[in-house]
Protein backbone atom coordinates (compact mmCIF):
# COMPACT_ATOMS: atom_id res chain seq x y z
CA UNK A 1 11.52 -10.58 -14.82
CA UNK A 2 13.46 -12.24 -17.74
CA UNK A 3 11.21 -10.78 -19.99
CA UNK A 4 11.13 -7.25 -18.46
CA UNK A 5 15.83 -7.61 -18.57
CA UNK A 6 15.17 -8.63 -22.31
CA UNK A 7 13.40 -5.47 -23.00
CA UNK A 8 15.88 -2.79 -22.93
CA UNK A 9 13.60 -0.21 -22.25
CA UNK A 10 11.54 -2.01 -19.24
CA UNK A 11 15.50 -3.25 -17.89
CA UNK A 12 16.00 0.88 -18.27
CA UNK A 13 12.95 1.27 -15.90
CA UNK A 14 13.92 -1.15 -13.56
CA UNK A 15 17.83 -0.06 -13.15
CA UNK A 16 16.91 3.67 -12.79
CA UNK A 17 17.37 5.18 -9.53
CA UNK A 18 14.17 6.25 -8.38
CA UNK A 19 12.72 2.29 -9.00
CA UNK A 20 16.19 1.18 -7.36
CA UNK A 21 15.38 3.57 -4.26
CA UNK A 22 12.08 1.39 -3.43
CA UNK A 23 14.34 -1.22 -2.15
CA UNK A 24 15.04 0.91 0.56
CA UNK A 25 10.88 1.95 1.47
CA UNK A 26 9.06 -0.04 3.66
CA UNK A 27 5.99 -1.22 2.01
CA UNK A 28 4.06 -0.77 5.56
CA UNK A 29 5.75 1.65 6.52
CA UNK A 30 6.17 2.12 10.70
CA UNK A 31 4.35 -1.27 11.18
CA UNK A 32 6.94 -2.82 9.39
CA UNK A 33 9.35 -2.33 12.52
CA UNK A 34 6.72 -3.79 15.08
CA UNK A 35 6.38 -6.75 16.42
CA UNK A 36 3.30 -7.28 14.21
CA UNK A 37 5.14 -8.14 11.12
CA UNK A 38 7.27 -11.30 10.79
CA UNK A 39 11.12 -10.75 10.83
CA UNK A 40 11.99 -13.37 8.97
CA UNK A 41 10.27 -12.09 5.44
CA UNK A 42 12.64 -8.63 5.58
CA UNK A 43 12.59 -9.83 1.57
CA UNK A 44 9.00 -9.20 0.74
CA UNK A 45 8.87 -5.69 3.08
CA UNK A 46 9.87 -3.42 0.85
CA UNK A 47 7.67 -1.27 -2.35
CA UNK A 48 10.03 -2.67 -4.61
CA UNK A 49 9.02 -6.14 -4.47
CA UNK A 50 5.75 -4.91 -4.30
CA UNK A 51 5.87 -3.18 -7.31
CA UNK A 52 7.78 -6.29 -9.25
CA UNK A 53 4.89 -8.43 -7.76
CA UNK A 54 1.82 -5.85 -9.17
CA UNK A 55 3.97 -5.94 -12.24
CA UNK A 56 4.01 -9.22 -12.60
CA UNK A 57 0.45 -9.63 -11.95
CA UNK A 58 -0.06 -7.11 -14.71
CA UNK A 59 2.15 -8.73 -17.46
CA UNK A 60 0.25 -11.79 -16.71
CA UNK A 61 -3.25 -10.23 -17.36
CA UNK A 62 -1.92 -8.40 -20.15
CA UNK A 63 -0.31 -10.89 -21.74
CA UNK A 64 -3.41 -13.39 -21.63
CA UNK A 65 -5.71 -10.85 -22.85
CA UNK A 66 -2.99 -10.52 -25.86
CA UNK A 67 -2.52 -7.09 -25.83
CA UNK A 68 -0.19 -5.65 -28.67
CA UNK A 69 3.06 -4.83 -27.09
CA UNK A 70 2.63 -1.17 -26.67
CA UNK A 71 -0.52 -1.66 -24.38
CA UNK A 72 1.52 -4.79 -22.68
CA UNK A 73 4.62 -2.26 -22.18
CA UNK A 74 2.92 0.97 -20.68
CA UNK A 75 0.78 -1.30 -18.34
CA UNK A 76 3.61 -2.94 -16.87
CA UNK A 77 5.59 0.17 -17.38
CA UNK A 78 2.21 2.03 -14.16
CA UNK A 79 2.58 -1.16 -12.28
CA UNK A 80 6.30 -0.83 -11.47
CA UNK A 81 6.11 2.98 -11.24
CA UNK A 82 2.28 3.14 -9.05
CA UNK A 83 4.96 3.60 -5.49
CA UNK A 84 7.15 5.67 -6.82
CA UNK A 85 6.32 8.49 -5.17
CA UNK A 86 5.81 6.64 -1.70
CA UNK A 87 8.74 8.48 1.11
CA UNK A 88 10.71 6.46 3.92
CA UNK A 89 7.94 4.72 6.25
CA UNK A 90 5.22 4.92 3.48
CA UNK A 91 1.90 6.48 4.48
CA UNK A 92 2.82 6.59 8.29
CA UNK A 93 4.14 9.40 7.92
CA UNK A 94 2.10 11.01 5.09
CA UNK A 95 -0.18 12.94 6.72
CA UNK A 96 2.26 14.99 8.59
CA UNK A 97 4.24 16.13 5.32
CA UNK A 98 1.01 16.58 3.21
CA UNK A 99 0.27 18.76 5.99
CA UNK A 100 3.36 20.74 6.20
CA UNK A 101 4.24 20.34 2.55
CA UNK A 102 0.99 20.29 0.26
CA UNK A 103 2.42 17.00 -0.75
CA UNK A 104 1.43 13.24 -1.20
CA UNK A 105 2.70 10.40 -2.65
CA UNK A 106 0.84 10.60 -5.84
CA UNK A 107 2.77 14.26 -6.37
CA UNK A 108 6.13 12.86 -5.72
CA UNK A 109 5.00 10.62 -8.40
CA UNK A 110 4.88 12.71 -11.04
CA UNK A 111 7.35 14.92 -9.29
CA UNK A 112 9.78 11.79 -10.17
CA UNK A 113 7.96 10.99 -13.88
CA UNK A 114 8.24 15.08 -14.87
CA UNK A 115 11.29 16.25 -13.21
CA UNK A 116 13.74 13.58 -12.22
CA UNK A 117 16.50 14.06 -15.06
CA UNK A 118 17.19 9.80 -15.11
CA UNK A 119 13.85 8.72 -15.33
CA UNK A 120 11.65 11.79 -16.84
CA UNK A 121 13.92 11.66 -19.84
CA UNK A 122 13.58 7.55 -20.50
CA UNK A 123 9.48 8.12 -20.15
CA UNK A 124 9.73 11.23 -22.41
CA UNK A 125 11.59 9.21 -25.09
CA UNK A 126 9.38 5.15 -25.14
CA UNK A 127 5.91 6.18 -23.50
CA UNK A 128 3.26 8.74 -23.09
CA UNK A 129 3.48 10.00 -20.09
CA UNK A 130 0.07 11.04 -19.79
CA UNK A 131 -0.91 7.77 -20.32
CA UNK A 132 1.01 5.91 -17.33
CA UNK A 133 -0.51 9.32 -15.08
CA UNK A 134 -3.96 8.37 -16.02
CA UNK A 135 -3.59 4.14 -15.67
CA UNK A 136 -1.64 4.62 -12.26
CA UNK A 137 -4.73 7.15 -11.04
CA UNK A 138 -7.36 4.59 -12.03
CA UNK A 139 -9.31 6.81 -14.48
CA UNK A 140 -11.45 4.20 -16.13
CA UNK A 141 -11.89 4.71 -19.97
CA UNK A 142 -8.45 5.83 -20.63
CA UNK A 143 -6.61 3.41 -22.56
CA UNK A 144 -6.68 -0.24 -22.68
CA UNK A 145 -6.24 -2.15 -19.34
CA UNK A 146 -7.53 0.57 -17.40
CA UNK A 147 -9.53 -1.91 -15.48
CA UNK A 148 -6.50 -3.49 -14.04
CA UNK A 149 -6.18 -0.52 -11.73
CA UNK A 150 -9.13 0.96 -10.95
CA UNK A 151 -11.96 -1.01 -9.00
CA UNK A 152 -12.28 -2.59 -5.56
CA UNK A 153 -10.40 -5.57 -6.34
CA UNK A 154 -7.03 -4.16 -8.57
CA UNK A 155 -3.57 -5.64 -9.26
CA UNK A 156 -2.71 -3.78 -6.93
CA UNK A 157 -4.60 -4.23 -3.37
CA UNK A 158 -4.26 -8.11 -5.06
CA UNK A 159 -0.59 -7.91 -4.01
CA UNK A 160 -0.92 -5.63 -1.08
CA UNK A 161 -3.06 -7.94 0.56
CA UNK A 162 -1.71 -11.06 -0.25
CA UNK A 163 1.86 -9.33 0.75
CA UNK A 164 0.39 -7.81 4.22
CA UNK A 165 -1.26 -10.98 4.98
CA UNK A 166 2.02 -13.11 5.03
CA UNK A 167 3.83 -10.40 6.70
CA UNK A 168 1.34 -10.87 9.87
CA UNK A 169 1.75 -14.57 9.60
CA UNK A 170 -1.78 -15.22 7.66
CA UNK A 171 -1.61 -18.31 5.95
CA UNK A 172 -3.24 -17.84 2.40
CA UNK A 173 -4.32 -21.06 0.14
CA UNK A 174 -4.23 -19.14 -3.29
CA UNK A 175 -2.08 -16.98 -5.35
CA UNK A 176 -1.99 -13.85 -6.61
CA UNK A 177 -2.37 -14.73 -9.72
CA UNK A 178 -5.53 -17.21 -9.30
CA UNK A 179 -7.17 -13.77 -8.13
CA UNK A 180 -5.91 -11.76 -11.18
CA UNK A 181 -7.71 -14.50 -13.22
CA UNK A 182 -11.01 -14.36 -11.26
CA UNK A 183 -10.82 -10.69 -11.43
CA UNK A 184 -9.94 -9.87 -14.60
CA UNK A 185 -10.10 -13.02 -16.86
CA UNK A 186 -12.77 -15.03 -18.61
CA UNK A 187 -13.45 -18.45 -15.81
CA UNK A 188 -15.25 -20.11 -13.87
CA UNK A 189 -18.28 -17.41 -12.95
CA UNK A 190 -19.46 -19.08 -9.34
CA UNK A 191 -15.65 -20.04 -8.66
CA UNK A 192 -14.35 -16.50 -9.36
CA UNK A 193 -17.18 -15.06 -7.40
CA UNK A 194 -16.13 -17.16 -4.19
CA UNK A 195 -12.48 -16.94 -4.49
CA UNK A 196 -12.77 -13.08 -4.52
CA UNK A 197 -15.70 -13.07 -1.89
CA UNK A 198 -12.96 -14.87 -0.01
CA UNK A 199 -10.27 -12.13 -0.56
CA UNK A 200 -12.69 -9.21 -0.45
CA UNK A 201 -13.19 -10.58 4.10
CA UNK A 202 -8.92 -11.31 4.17
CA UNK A 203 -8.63 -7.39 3.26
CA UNK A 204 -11.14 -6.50 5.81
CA UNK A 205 -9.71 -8.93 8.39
CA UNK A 206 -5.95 -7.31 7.91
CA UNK A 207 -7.09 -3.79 7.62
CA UNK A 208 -9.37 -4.83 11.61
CA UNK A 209 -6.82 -6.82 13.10
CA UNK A 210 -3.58 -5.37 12.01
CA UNK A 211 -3.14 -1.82 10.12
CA UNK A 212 -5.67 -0.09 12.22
CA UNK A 213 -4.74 -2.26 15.53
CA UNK A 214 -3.26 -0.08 18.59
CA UNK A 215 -0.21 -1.16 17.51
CA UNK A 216 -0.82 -0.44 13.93
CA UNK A 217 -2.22 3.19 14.69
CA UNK A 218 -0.05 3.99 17.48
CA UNK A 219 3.24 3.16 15.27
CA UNK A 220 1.58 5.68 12.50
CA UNK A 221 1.04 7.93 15.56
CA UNK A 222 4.03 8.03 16.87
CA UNK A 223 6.02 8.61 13.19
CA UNK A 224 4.00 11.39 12.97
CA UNK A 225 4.49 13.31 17.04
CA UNK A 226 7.73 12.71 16.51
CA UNK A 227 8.17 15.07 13.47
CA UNK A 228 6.09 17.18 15.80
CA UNK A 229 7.45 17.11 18.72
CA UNK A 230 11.00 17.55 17.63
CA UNK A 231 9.84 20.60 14.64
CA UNK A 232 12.03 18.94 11.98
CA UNK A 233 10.92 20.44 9.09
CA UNK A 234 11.33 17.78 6.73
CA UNK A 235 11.76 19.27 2.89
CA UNK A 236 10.75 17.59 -0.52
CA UNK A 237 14.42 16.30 -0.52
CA UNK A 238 14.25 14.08 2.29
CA UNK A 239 10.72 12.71 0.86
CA UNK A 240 12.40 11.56 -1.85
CA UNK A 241 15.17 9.95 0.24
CA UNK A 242 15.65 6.58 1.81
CA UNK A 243 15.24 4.69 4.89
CA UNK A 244 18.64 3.79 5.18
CA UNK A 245 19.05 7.97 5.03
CA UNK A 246 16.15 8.31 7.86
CA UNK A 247 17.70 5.52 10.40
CA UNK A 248 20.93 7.81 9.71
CA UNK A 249 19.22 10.98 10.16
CA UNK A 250 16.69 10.30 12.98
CA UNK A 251 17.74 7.23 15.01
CA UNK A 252 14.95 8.03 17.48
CA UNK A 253 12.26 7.38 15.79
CA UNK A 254 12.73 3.92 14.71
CA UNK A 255 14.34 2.93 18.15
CA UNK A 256 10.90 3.93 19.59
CA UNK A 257 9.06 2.05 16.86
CA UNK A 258 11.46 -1.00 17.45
CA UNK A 259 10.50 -0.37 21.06
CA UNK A 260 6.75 -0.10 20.90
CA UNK A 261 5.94 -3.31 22.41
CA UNK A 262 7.24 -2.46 25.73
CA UNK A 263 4.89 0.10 26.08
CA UNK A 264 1.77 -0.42 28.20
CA UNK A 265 -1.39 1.02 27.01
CA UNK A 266 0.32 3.65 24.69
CA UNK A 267 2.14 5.31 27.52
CA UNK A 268 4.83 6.30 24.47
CA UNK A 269 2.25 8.92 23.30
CA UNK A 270 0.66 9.41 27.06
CA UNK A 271 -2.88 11.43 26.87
CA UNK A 272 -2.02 12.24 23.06
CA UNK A 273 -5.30 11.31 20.64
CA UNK A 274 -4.87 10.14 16.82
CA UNK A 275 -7.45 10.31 13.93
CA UNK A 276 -7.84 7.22 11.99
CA UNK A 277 -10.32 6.11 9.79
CA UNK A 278 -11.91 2.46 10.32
CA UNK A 279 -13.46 0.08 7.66
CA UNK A 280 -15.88 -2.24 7.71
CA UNK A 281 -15.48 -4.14 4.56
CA UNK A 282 -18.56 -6.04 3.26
CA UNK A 283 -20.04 -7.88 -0.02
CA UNK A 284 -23.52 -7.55 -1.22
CA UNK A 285 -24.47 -10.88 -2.59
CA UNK A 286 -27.29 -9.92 -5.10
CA UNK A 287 -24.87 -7.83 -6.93
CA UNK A 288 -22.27 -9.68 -10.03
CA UNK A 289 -20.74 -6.34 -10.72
CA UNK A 290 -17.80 -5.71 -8.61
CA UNK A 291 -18.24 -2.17 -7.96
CA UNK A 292 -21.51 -2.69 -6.74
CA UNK A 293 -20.73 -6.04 -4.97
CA UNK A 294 -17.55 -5.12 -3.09
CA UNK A 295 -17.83 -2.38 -0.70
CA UNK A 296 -16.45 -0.43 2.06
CA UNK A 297 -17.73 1.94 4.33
CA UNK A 298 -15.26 4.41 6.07
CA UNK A 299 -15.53 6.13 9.49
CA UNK A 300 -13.42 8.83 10.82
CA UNK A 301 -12.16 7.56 14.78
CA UNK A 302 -9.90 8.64 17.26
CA UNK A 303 -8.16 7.41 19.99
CA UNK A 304 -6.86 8.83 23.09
CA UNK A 305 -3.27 6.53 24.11
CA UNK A 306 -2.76 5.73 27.60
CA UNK A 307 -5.66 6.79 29.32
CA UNK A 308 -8.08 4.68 30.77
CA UNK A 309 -11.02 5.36 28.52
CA UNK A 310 -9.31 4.15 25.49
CA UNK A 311 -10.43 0.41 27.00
CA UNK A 312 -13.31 -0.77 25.32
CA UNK A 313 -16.19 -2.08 28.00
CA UNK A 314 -15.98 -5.16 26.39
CA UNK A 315 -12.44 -6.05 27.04
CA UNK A 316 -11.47 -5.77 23.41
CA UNK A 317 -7.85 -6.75 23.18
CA UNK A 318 -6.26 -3.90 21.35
CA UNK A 319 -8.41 -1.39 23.11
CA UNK A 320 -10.40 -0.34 20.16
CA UNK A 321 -14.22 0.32 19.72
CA UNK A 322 -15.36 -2.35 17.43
CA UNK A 323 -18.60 -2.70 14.98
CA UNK A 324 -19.56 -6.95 14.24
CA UNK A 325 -18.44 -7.62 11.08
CA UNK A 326 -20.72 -6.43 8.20
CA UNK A 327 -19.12 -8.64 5.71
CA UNK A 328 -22.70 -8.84 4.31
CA UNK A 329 -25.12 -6.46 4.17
């Protein structure tokens, strides 16, 4: 951070409005007012410290591999601005403007890079654009340090993980940036390979257990029927706004969130059904690439809330359908 304040163009960055309105985005979004999250870490909850945290990752990487300063600046420069484009509760309630709206978070991105006057016009005048657009997105091949966000394992799910895993009270014996070095560094081969076998299960564990829990999918849910049911019509301005602005704006909605525990059996969205999309998160141990070695495989689920069918024969807690782990195939 010292180094980023030194820098007058990075300090630039990081005092501009639209970085200084992450402080005020939930980095889970609606699951971040559950009982699923510890209260007492309100500091690491939001997709500003995310952002300083992939950042920092980045910088670290960056700087090890000695990159001249230009490559060093625009990679930390599409670590702090990846969120940018995130709206109050995240991706909770994503679906229901990209919907309505034609938009995502990756077009309120460069919505922010192109258009907003602040920002667009310190990018325009210290960095190619372009550049950032393509680094942020992943596109292997690009520029230099391409590699630190594309991939399974990036700088940032490295955070994201790490940052979700505390929030649910995960203990967690290494450090972000012990996995950057794994990842992306020249070590220990067989060290590296178990470290990030070990953090390849954790994401698969949070994403099981947590994000698409009944609580975790019935707080997206319920972001999302309430825009429904009460035919706001939310416009690009209030996408680009804050929480504080939402709690103002909509007080129901995060009093039922705050709420959700003392509902039995989803009885808050009674006989309503979600989409959701499970993953089953598994390594393949004859492979040394990570591409090849760390995948996922997606399935599109639903779930019907308060009803008796949405118990699983089993007696699964949460009331979710689950597969046995395929963290090895």
């Amino acid at each position: 951070m010292k180094q980023w304040r030194d820098d007058p163009v990075l300090n630039a960055l990081l005092q501009s409005k639209a970085m200084q309105r992450l402080k005020d985005i939930s980095f889970l979004g609606a699951i971040d007012y559950t009982s699923l999250v510890e209260a007492e870490s309100e500091g690491d909850r939001s997709r500003w410290t995310h952002s300083l945290a992939v950042a920092a990752v980045t910088d670290f990487v960056a700087q090890s591999r000695r990159y001249n300063e230009e490559t060093r600046r625009h990679l930390v420069a599409a670590a702090l601005l990846h969120d940018i484009g995130h709206a109050p509760l995240s991706h909770s309630v994503e679906p229901f403007f990209k919907q309505h709206l034609g938009l995502g978070h990756h077009d309120l991105g460069h919505y922010f890079m192109d258009e907003d006057e602040e920002l667009a016009s310190l990018l325009k005048d210290h960095f190619d654009v372009d550049r950032i657009k393509h680094l942020i997105a992943g596109d292997v091949g690009f520029a230099y340090g391409d590699d630190l966000f594309s991939g399974p394992i990036n700088v940032d799910t490295i955070d994201g993980i790490l940052r979700s895993a505390k929030r649910f009270k995960e203990k967690i014996a290494y450090s972000p940036f012990e996995l950057a070095e794994a990842a992306f560094l020249e070590s220990d081969q067989e060290s590296s390979t178990a470290l990030l076998d070990q953090f390849w299960e954790l994401k698969g564990r949070m994403y099981e257990q947590y994000i698409v829990s009944e609580t975790g999918i019935l707080a997206d849910a319920y972001s999302q029927f309430y825009f429904e049911n009460q035919s706001v019509s939310l416009s690009q301005g209030e996408l680009v706004s804050t929480e504080r602005e939402w709690r103002h704006a909509y007080p129901e909605l995060f009093h039922g969130l705050e709420t959700l525990s003392e509902y039995k059996d989803g009885d808050a969205l009674e006989g309503r059904g979600a989409a959701y999309v499970s993953r089953c998160y598994y390594v393949v141990p004859s492979e040394k690439n990570h591409h090849a070695r760390y995948q996922v495989k997606k399935y599109k689920k639903e779930i019907h809330f308060g009803l008796s069918a949405n118990k699983h024969k089993e007696g699964m807690r949460d009331g979710i359908h689950r597969k046995e782990s395929c963290l090895y195939q």
